[in-house]
Protein backbone atom coordinates (compact mmCIF):
# COMPACT_ATOMS: atom_id res chain seq x y z
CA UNK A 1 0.00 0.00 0.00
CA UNK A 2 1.33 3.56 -0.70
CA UNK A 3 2.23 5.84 1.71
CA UNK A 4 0.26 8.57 0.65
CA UNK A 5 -2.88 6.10 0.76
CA UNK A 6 -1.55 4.75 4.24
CA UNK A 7 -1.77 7.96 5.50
CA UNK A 8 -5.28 9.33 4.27
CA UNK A 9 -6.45 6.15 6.39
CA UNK A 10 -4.37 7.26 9.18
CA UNK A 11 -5.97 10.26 9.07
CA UNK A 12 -9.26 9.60 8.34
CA UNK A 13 -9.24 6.23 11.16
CA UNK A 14 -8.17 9.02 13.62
CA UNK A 15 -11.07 11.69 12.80
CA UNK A 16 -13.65 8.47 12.83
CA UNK A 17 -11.90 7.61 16.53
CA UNK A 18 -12.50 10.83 18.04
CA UNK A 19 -15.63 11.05 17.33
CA UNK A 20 -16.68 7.49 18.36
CA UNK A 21 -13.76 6.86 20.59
CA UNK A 22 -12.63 10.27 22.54
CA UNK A 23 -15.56 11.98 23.00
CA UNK A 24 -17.62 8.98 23.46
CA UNK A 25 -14.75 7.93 26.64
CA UNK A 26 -15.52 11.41 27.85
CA UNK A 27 -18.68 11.32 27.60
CA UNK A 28 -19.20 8.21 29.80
CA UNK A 29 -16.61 9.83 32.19
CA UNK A 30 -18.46 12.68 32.49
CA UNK A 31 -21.70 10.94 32.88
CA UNK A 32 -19.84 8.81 35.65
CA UNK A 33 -18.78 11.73 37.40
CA UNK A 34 -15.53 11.91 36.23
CA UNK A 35 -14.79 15.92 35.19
CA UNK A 36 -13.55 15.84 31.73
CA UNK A 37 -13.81 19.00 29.15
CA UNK A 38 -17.02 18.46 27.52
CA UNK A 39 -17.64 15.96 25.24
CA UNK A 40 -18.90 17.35 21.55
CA UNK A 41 -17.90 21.27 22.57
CA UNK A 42 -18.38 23.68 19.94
CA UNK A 43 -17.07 26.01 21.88
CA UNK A 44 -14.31 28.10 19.85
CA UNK A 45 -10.82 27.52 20.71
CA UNK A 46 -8.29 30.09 20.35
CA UNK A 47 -6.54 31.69 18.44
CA UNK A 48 -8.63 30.98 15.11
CA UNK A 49 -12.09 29.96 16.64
CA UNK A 50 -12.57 26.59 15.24
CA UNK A 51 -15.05 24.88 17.25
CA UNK A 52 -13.07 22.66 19.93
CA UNK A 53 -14.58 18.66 18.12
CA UNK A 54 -13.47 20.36 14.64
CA UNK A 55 -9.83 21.07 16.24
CA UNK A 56 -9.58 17.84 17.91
CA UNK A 57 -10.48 16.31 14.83
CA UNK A 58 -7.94 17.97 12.70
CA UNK A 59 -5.37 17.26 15.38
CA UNK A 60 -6.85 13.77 15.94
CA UNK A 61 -6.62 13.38 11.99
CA UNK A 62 -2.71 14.40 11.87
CA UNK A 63 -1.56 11.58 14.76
CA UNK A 64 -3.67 9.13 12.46
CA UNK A 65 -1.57 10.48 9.24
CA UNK A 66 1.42 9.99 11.04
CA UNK A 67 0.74 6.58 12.68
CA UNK A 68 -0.40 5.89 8.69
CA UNK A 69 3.15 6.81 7.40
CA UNK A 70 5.09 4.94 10.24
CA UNK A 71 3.61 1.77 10.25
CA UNK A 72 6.20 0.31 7.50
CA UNK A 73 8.90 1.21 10.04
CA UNK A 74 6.92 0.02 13.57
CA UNK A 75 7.32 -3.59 15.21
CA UNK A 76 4.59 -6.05 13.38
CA UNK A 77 2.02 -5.82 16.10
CA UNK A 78 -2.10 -5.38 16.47
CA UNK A 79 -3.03 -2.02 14.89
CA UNK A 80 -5.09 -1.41 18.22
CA UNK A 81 -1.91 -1.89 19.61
CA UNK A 82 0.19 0.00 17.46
CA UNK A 83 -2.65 2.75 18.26
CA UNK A 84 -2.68 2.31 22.18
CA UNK A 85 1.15 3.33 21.72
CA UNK A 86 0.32 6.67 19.75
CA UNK A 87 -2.58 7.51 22.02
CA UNK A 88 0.14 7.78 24.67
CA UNK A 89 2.56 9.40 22.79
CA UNK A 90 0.16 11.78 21.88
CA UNK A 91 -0.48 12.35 26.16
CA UNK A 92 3.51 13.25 26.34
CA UNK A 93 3.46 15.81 23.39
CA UNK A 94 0.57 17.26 24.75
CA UNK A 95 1.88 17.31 28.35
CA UNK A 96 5.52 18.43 27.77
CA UNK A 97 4.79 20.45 24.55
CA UNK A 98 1.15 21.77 23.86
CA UNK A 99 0.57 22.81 27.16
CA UNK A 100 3.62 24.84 27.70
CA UNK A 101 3.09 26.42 24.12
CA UNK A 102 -0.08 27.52 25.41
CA UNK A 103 1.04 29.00 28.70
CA UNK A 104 -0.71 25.62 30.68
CA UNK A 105 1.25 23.89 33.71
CA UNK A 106 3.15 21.09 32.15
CA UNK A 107 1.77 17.18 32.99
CA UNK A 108 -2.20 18.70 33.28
CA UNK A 109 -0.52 20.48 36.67
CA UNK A 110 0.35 17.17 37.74
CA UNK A 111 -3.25 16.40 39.32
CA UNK A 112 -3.82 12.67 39.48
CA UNK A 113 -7.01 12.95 38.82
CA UNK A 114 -6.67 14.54 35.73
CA UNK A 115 -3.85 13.11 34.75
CA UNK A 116 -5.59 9.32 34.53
CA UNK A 117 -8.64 10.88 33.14
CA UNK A 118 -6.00 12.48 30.20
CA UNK A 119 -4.37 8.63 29.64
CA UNK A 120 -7.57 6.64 29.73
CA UNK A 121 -9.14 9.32 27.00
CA UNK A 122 -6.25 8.78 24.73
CA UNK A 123 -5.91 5.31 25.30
CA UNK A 124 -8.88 4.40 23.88
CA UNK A 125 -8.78 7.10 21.35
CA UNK A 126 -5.59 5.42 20.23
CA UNK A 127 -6.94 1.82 20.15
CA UNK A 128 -9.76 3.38 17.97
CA UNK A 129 -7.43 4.99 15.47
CA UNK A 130 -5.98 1.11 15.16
CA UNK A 131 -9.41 -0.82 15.34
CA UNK A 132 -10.85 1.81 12.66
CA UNK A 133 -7.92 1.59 10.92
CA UNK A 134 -7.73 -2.07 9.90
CA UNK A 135 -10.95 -2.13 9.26
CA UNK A 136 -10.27 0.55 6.39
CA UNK A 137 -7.36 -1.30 5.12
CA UNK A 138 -8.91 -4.74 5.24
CA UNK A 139 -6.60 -7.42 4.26
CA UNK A 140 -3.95 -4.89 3.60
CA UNK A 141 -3.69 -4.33 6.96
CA UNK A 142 -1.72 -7.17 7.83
CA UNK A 143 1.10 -5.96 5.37
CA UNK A 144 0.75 -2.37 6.61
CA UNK A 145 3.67 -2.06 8.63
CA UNK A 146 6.20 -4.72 6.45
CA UNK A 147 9.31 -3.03 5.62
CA UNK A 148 9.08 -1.31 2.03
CA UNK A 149 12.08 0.53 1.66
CA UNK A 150 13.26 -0.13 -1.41
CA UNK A 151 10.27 -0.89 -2.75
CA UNK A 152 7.88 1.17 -5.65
């Protein structure tokens, strides 16, 4: 499979995952008690005013595009697997580099609370990308993340 078409699945896997995936996990935290930042917000985010389930989408979309393009290159594992491991990476960069871009305490302050709440949310987001994922790629998907370097 190209890389080009590996990563408008990435993408598009990760879009399908927040919706279904993210916001659904939050939404059955918050329902549970468990304070999250609302699932399904519209509210605009700063600084362009894209409505908050449009920006995590597009941001969402871009881990999928880049889980899409890597998979040649990552250990032959599960693609919910593969995706449990870029739902967490994607809980570091927003830790140790989002939040200090936008002037937030580093590690969610370092509340516990908050903290779990921010790894179980991308957790399953992450298996989602991978679940959603091979089912996009269907029998490719077991090739998906063989070596093609040197290859047309």
């Amino acid at each position: 499979m190209s890389a080009s078409k590996r990563a408008l699945l990435g993408f598009v896997a990760a879009v399908i995952a927040v919706l279904i995936f993210h916001q659904g996990t939050s939404a059955l935290l918050n329902a549970s008690g468990v304070p999250t930042v609302a699932p399904y917000g519209m509210n605009p985010v700063p600084p362009l005013g894209v409505p908050m389930l449009i920006n995590r989408c597009f941001w969402g979309g871009l881990y999928g595009l880049a889980l899409g393009l890597a998979l040649p290159w990552l250990p032959r594992a599960p693609l919910w697997l593969l995706g449990l491991g870029f739902g967490l990476l994607s809980v570091l960069v927003g830790w140790f580099v989002v939040a200090p871009l936008k002037g937030l305490p580093v590690g969610g302050g370092f509340i516990p609370v908050r903290m779990l709440t921010t790894i179980v949310i991308n957790s399953v987001w992450g298996m989602g990308i991978g679940l959603v994922l091979s089912l996009l790629m269907g029998k490719d998907a077991e090739r998906a993340n063989e070596h093609q370097r040197g290859t047309a």
